[in-house]
C-alpha atoms as a PDB file:
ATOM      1  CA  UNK A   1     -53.213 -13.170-221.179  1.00  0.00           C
ATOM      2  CA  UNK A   2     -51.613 -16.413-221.634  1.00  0.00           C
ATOM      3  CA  UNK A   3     -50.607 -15.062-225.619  1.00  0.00           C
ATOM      4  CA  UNK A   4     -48.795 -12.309-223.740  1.00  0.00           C
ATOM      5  CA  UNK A   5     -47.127 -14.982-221.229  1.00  0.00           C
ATOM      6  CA  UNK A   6     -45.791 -16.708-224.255  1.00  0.00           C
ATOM      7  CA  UNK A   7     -44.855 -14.343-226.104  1.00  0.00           C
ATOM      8  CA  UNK A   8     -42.682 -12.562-223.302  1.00  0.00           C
ATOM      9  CA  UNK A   9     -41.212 -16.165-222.769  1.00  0.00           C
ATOM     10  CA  UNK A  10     -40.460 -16.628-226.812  1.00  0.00           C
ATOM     11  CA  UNK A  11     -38.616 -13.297-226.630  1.00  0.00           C
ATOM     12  CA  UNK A  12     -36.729 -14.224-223.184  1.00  0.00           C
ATOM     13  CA  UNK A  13     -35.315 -17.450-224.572  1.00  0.00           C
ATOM     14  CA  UNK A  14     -34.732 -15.562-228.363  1.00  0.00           C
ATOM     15  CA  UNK A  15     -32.430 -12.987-226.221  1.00  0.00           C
ATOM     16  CA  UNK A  16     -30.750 -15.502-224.319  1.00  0.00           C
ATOM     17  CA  UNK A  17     -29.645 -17.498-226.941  1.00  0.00           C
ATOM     18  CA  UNK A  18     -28.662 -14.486-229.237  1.00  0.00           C
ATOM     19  CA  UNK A  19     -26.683 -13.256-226.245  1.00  0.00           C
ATOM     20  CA  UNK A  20     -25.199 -17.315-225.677  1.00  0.00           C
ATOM     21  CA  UNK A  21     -24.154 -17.455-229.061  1.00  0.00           C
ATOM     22  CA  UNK A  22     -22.525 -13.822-229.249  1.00  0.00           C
ATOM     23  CA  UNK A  23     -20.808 -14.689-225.796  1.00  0.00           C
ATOM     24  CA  UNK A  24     -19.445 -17.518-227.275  1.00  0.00           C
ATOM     25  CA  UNK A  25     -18.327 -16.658-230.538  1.00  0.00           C
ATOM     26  CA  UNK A  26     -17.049 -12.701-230.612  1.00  0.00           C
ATOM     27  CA  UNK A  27     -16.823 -11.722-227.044  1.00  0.00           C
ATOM     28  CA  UNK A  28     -15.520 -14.415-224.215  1.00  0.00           C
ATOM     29  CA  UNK A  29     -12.185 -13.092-223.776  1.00  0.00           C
ATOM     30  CA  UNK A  30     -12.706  -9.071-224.413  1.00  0.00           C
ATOM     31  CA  UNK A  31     -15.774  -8.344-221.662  1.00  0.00           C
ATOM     32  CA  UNK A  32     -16.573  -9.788-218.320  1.00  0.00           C
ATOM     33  CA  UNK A  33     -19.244 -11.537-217.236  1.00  0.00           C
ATOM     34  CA  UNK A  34     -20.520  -8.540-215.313  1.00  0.00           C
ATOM     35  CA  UNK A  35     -21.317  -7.210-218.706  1.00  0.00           C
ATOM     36  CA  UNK A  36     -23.139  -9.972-219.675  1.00  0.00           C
ATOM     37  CA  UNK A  37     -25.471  -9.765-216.738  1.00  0.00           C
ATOM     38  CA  UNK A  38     -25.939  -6.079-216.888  1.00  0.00           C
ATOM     39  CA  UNK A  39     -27.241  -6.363-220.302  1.00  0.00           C
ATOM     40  CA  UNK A  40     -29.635  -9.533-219.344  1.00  0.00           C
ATOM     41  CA  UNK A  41     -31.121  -7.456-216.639  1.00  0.00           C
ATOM     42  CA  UNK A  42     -31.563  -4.791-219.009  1.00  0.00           C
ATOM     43  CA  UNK A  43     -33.205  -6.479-221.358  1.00  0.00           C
ATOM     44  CA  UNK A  44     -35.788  -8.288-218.838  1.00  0.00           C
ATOM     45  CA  UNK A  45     -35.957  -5.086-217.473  1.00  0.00           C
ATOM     46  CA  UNK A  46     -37.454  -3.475-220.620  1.00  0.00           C
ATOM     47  CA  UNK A  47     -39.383  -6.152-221.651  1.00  0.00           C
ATOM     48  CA  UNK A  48     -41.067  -6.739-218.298  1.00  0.00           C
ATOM     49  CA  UNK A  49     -42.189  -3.058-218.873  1.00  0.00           C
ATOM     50  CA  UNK A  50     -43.466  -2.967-222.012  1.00  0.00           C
ATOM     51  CA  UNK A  51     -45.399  -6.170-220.923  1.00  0.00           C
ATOM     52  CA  UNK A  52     -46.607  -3.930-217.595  1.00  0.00           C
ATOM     53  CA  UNK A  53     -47.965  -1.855-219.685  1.00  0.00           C
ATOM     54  CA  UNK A  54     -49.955  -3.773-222.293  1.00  0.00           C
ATOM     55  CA  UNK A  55     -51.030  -5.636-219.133  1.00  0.00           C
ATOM     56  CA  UNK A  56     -52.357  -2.599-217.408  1.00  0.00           C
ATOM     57  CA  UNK A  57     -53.738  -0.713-220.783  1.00  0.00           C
ATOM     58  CA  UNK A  58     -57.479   0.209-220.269  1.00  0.00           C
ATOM     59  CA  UNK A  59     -59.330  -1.415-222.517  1.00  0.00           C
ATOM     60  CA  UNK A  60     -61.245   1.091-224.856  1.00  0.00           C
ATOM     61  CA  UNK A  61     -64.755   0.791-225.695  1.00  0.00           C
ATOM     62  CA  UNK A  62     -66.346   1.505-229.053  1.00  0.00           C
ATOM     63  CA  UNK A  63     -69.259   2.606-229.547  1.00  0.00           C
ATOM     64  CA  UNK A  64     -71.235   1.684-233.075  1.00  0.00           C
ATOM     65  CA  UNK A  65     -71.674   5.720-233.785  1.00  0.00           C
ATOM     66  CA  UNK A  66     -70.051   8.949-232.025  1.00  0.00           C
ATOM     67  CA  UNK A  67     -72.691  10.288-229.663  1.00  0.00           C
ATOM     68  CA  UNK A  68     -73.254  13.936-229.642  1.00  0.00           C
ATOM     69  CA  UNK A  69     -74.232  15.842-226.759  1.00  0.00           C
ATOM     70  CA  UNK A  70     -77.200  17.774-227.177  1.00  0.00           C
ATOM     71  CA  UNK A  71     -76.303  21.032-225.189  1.00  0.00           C
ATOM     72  CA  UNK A  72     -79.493  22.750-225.773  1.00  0.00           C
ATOM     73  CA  UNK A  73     -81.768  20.249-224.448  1.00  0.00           C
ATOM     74  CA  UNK A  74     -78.982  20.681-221.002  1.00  0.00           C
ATOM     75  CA  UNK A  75     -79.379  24.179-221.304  1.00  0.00           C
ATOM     76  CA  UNK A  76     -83.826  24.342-221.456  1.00  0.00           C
ATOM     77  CA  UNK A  77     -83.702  21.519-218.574  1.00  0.00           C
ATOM     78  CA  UNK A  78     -81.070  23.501-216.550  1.00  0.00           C
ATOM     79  CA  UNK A  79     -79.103  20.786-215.379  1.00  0.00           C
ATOM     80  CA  UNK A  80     -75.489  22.208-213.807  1.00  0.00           C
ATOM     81  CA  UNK A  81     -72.271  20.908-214.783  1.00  0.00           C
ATOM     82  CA  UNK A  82     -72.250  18.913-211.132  1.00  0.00           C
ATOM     83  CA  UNK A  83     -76.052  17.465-211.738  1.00  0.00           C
ATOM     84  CA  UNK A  84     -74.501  16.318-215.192  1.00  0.00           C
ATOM     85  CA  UNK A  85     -71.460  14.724-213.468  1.00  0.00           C
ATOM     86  CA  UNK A  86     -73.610  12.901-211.054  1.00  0.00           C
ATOM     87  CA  UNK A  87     -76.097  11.837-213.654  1.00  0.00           C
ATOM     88  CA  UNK A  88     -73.200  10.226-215.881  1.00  0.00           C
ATOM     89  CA  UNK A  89     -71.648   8.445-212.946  1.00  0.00           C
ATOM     90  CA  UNK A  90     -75.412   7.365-212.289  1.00  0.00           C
ATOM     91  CA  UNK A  91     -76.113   6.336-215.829  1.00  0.00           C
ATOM     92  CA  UNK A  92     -72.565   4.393-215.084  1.00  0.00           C
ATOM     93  CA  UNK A  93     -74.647   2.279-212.282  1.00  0.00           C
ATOM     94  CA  UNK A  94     -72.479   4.301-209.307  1.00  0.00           C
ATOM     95  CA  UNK A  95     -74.136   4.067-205.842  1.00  0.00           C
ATOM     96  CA  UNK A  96     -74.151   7.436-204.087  1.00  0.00           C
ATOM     97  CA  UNK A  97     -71.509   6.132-202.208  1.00  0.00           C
ATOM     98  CA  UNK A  98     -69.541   5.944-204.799  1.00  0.00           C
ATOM     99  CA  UNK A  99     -70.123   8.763-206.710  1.00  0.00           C
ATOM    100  CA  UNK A 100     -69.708  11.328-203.206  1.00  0.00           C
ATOM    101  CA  UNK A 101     -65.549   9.466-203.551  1.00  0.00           C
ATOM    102  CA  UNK A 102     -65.367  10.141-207.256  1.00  0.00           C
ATOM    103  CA  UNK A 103     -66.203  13.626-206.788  1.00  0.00           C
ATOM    104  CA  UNK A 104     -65.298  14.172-203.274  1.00  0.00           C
ATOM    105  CA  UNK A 105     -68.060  15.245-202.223  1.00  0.00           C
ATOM    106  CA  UNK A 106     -70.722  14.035-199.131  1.00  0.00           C
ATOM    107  CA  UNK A 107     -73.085  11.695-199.404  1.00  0.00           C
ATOM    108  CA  UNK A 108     -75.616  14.163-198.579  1.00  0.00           C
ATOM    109  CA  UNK A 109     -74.657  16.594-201.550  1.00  0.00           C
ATOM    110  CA  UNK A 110     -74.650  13.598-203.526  1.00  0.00           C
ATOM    111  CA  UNK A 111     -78.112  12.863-203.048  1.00  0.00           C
ATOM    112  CA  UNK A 112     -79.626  16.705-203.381  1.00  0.00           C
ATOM    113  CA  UNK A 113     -77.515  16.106-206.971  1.00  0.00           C
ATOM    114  CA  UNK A 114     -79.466  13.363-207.949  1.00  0.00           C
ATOM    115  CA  UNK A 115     -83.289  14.577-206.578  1.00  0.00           C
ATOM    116  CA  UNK A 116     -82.496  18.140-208.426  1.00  0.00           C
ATOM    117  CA  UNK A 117     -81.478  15.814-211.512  1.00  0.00           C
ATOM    118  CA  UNK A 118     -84.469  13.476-210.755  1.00  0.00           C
ATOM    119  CA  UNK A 119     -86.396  16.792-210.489  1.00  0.00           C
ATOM    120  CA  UNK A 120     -85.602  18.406-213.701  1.00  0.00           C
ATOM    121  CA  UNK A 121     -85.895  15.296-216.129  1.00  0.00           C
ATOM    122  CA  UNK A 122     -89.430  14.633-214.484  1.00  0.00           C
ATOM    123  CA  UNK A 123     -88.406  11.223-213.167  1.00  0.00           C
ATOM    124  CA  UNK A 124     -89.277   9.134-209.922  1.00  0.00           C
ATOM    125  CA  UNK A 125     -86.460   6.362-210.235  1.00  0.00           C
ATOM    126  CA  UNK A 126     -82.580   6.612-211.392  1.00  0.00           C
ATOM    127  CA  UNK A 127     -83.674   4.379-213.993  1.00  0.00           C
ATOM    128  CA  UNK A 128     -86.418   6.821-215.425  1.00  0.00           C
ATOM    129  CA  UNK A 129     -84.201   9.602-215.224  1.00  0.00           C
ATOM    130  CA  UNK A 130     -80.933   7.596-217.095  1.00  0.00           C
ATOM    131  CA  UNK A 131     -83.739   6.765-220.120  1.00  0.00           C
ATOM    132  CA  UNK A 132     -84.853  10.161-219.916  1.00  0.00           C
ATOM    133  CA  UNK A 133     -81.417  11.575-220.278  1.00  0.00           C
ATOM    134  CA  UNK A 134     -80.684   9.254-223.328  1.00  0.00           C
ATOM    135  CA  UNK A 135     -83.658   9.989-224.802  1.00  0.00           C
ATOM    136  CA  UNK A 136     -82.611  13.887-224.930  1.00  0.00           C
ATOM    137  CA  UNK A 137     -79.547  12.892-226.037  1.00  0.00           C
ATOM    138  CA  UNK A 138     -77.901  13.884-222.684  1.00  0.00           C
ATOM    139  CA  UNK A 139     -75.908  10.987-222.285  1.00  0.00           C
ATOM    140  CA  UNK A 140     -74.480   8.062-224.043  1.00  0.00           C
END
């Protein structure tokens, strides 16, 4: 963060010195001042962007090899596109709470999601089921 900060202030006091020392030399008489400050904000304006969105960039994850769904193993356990939903958003440590918001859904749905998903990979706990499922290959 604080390489971003000073880079954004290297580059401010670059562009106001490049804009100083055109001011002074080429263009005091020919443009007004108005000019001047149009182009300033303009500038910040841009930069202060681009910076907003390095900021706010999500920050990507790599994994050491590409995972590949096993489908089949989905298929022979018959596990629904929802019950697969639910299980990654478990496997992501989501309380049911949280996972009825991310797929607007109740509570209550949530939780017949994750005993039919509990139910089909043999499992008592979340945690038994989430090793399960990576151990099929289900999930990353």
């Amino acid at each position: 963060m604080w390489k971003t900060t000073l880079i954004y202030g290297l580059a401010m006091a670059v562009l106001l010195g490049l804009l100083k020392f055109v001011e002074y030399r080429y263009l005091v008489r020919d443009i007004p001042l108005e000019f001047y400050i149009g182009l300033v904000a303009a500038m910040f304006t841009s930069l202060g962007v681009w910076v907003g969105l390095r900021l706010t960039r999500p920050k990507v994850i790599e994994r050491s090899g590409p995972f590949v769904l096993n489908e089949s193993n989905l298929q022979r356990l018959g596990i629904s596109k929802r019950e697969y939903e639910v299980l990654e958003l478990m496997s992501a440590g989501r309380s049911n709470q949280e996972i009825a918001e991310t797929l607007f859904v109740s509570i209550s749905t949530v939780k017949t999601h994750v005993s039919n998903v509990l139910g089909k990979l043999e499992a008592n706990r979340r945690t038994e089921a989430i090793a399960r499922a990576k151990q099929l290959r289900i999930i990353p």
